[in-house]
N, C-alpha and C. Protein backbone atom coordinates (compact mmCIF):
# COMPACT_ATOMS: atom_id res chain seq x y z
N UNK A 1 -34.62 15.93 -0.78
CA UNK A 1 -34.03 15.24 -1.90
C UNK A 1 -33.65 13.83 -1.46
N UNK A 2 -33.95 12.87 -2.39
CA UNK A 2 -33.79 11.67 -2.13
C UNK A 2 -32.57 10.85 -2.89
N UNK A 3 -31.22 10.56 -2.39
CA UNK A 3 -30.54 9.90 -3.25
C UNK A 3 -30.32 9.04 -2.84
N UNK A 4 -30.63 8.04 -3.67
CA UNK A 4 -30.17 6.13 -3.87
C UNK A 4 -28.67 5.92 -3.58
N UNK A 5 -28.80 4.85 -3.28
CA UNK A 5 -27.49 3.93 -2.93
C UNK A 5 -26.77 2.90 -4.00
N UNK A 6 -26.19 3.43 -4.96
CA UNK A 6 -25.51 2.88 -6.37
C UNK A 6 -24.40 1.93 -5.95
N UNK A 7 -24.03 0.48 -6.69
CA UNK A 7 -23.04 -0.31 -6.61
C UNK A 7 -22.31 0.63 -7.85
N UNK A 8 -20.72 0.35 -7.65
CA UNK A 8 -19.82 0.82 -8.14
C UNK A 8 -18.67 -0.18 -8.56
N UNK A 9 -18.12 -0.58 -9.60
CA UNK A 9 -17.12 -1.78 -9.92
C UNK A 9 -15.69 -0.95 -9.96
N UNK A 10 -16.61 0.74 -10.34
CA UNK A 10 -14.85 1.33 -10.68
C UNK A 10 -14.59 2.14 -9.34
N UNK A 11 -15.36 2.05 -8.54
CA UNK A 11 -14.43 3.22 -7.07
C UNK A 11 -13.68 2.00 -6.37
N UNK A 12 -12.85 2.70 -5.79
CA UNK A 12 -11.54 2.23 -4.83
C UNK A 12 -12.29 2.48 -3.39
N UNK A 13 -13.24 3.07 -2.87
CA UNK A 13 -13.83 3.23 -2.00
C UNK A 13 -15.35 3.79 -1.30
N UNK A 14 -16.21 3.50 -0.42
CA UNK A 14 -17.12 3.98 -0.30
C UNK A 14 -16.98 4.93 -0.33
N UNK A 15 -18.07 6.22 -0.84
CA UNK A 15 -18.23 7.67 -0.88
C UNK A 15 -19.44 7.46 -0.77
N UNK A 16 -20.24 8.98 0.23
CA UNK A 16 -21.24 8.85 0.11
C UNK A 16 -21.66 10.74 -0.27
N UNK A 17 -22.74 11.03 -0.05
CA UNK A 17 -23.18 12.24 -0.50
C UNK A 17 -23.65 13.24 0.93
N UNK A 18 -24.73 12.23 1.14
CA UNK A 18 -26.09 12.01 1.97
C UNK A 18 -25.51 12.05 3.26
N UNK A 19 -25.52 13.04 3.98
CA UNK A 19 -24.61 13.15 5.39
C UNK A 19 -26.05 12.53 6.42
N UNK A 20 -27.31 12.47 5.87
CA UNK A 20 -27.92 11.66 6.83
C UNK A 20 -28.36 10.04 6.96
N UNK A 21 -27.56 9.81 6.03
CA UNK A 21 -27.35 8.39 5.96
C UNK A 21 -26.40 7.74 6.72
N UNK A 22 -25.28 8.89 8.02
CA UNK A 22 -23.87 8.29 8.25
C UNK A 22 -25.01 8.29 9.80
N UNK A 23 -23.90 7.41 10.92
CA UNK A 23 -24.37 6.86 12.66
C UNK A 23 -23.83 8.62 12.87
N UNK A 24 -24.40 9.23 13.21
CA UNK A 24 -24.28 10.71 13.87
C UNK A 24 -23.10 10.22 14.83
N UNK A 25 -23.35 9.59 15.91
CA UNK A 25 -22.67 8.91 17.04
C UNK A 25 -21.38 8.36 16.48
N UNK A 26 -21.10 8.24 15.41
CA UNK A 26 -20.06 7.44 14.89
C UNK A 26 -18.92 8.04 13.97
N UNK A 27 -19.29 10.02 13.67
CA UNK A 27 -18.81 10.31 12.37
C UNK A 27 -17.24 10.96 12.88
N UNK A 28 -16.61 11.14 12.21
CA UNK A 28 -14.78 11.18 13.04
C UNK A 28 -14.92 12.45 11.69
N UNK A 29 -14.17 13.49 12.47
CA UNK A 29 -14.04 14.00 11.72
C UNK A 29 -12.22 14.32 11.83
N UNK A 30 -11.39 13.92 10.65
CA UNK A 30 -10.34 13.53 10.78
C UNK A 30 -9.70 14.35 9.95
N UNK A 31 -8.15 14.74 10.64
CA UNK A 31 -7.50 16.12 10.64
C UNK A 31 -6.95 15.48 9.39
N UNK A 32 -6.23 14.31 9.00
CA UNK A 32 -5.83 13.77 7.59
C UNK A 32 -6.32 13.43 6.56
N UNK A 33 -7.63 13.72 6.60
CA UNK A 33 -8.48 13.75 5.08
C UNK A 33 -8.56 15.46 4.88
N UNK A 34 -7.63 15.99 5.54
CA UNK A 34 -7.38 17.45 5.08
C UNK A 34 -6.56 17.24 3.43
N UNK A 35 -6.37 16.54 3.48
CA UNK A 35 -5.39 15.93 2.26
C UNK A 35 -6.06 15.07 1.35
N UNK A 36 -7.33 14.38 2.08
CA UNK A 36 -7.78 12.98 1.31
C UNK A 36 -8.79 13.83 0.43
N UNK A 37 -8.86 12.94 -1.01
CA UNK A 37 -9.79 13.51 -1.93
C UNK A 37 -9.85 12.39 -2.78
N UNK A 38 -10.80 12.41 -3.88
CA UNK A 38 -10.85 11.75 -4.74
C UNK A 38 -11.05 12.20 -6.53
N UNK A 39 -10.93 11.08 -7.02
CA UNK A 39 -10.73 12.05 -8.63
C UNK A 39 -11.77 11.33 -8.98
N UNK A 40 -12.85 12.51 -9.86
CA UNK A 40 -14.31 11.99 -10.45
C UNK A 40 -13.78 10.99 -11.68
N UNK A 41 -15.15 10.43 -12.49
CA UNK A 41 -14.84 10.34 -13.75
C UNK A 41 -13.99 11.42 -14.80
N UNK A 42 -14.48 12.99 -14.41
CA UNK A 42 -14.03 13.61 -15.07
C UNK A 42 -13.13 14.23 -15.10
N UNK A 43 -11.95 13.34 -13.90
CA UNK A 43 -10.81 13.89 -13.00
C UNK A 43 -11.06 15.22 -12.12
N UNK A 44 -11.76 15.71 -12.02
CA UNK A 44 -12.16 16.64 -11.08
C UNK A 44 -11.42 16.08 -9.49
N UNK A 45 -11.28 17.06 -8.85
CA UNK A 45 -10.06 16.50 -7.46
C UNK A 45 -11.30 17.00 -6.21
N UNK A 46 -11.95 16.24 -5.72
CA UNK A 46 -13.32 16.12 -4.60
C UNK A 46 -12.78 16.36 -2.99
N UNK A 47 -12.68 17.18 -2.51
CA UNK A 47 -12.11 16.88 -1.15
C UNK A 47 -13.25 15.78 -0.16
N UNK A 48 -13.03 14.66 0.56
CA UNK A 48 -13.41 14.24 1.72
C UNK A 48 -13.61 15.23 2.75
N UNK A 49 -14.67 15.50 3.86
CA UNK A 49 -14.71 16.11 4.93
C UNK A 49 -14.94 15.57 6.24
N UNK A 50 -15.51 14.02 6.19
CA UNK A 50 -15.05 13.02 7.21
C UNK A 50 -15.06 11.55 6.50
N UNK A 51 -15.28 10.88 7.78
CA UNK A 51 -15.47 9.71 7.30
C UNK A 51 -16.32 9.17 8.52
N UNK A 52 -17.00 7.79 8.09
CA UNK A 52 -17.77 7.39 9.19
C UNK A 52 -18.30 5.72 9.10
N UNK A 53 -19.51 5.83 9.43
CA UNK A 53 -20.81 4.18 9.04
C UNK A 53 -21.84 4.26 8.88
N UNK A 54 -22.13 3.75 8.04
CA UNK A 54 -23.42 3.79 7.38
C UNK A 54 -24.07 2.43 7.38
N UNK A 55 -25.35 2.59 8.31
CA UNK A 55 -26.24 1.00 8.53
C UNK A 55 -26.78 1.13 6.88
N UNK A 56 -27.12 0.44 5.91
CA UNK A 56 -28.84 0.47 5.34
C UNK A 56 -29.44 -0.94 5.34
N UNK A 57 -30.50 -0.67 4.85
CA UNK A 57 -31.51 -1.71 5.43
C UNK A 57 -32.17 -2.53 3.98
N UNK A 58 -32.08 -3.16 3.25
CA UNK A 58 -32.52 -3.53 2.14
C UNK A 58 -33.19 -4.92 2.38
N UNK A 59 -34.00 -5.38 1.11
CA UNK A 59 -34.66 -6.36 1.55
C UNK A 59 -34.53 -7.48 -0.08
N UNK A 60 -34.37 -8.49 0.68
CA UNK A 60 -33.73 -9.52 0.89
C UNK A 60 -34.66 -10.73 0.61
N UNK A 61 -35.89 -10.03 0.19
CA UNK A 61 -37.27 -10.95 0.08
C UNK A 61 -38.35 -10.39 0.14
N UNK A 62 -39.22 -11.09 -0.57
CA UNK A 62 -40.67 -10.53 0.03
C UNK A 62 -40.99 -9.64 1.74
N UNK A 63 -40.73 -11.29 2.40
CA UNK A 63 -40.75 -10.51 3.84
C UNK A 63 -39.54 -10.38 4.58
N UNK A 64 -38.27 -10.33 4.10
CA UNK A 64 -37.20 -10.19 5.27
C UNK A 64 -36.51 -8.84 4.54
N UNK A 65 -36.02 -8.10 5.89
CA UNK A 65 -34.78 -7.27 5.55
C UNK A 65 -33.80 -7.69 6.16
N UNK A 66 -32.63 -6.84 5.35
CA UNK A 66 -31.03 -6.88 5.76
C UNK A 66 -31.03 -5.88 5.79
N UNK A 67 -29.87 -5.97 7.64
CA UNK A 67 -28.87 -4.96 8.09
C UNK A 67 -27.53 -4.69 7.64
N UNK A 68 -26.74 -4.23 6.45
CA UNK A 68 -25.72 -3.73 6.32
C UNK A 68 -24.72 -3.06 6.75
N UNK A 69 -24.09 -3.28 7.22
CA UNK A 69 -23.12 -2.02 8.34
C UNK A 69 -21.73 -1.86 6.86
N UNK A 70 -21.94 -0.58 7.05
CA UNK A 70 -20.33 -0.37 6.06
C UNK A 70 -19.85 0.44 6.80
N UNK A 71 -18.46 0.11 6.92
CA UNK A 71 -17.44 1.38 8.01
C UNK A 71 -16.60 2.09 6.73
N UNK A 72 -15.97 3.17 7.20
CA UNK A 72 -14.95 3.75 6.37
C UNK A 72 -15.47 4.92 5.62
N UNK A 73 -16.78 5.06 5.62
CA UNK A 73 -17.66 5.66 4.04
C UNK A 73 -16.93 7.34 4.44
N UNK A 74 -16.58 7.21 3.29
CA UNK A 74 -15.75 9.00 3.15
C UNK A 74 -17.33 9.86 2.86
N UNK A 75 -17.21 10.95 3.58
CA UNK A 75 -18.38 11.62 3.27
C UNK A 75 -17.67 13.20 2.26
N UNK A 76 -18.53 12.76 0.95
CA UNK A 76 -18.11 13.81 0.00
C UNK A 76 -19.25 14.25 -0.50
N UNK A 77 -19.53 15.45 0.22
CA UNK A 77 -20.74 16.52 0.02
C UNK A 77 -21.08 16.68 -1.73
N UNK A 78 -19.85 17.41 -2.54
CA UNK A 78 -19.87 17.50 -3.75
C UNK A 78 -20.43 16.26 -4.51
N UNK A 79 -20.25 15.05 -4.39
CA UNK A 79 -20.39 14.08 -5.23
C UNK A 79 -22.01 13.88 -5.86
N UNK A 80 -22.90 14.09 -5.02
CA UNK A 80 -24.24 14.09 -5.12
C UNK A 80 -24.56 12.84 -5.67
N UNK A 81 -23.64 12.08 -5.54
CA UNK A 81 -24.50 10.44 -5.68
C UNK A 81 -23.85 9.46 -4.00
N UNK A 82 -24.50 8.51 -3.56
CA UNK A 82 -23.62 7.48 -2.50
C UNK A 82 -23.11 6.41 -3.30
N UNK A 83 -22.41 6.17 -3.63
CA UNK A 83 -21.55 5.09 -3.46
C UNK A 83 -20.73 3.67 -2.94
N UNK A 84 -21.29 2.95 -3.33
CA UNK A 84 -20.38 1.64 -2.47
C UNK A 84 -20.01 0.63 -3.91
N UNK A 85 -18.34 1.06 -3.24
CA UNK A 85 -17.40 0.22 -3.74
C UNK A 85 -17.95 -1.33 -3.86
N UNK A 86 -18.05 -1.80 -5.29
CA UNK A 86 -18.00 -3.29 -5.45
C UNK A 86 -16.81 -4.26 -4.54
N UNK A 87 -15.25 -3.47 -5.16
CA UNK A 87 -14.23 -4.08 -5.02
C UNK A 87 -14.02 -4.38 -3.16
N UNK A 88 -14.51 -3.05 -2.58
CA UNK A 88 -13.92 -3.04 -1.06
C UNK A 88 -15.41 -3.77 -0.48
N UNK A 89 -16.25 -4.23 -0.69
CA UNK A 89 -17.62 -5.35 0.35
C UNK A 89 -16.51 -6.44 0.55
């Protein structure tokens, strides 16, 4: 399954879906997002299960790409879309 990488104006933070999109080498899995969650559109209450970084690679032109590094990205299995916050770039 293939899911895209959506801009977002209304999240407060990166979320992503896609646990193979995060640096393996990089993912924290952190005893205080035992608590962290987020509320859908449909208020639904999402638990976080880590957090981490996510390179992607987009392009930027005919012939050039860009390297993106985003830190922080909460990884939320349930959400089934990725996410990046407009407000937090």
């Amino acid at each position: 399954m293939h899911l895209g990488i959506l801009l977002d104006s209304a999240t407060t933070c990166h979320m992503f879906s896609n646990y193979n999109l995060f640096s393996y080498e990089k993912i924290h899995d952190n005893p205080d997002l035992d608590n962290d969650h987020v509320f859908t559109r449909g208020h639904n209450k999402v638990p976080a299960v880590s957090h981490s970084t996510v390179c992607i690679y987009t392009h930027i032109g005919p012939n050039a790409l860009c390297n993106i590094t985003l830190d922080n990205i909460l990884h939320i299995p349930k959400m089934g879309t990725n996410l990046v916050s407009m407000g937090t770039l």
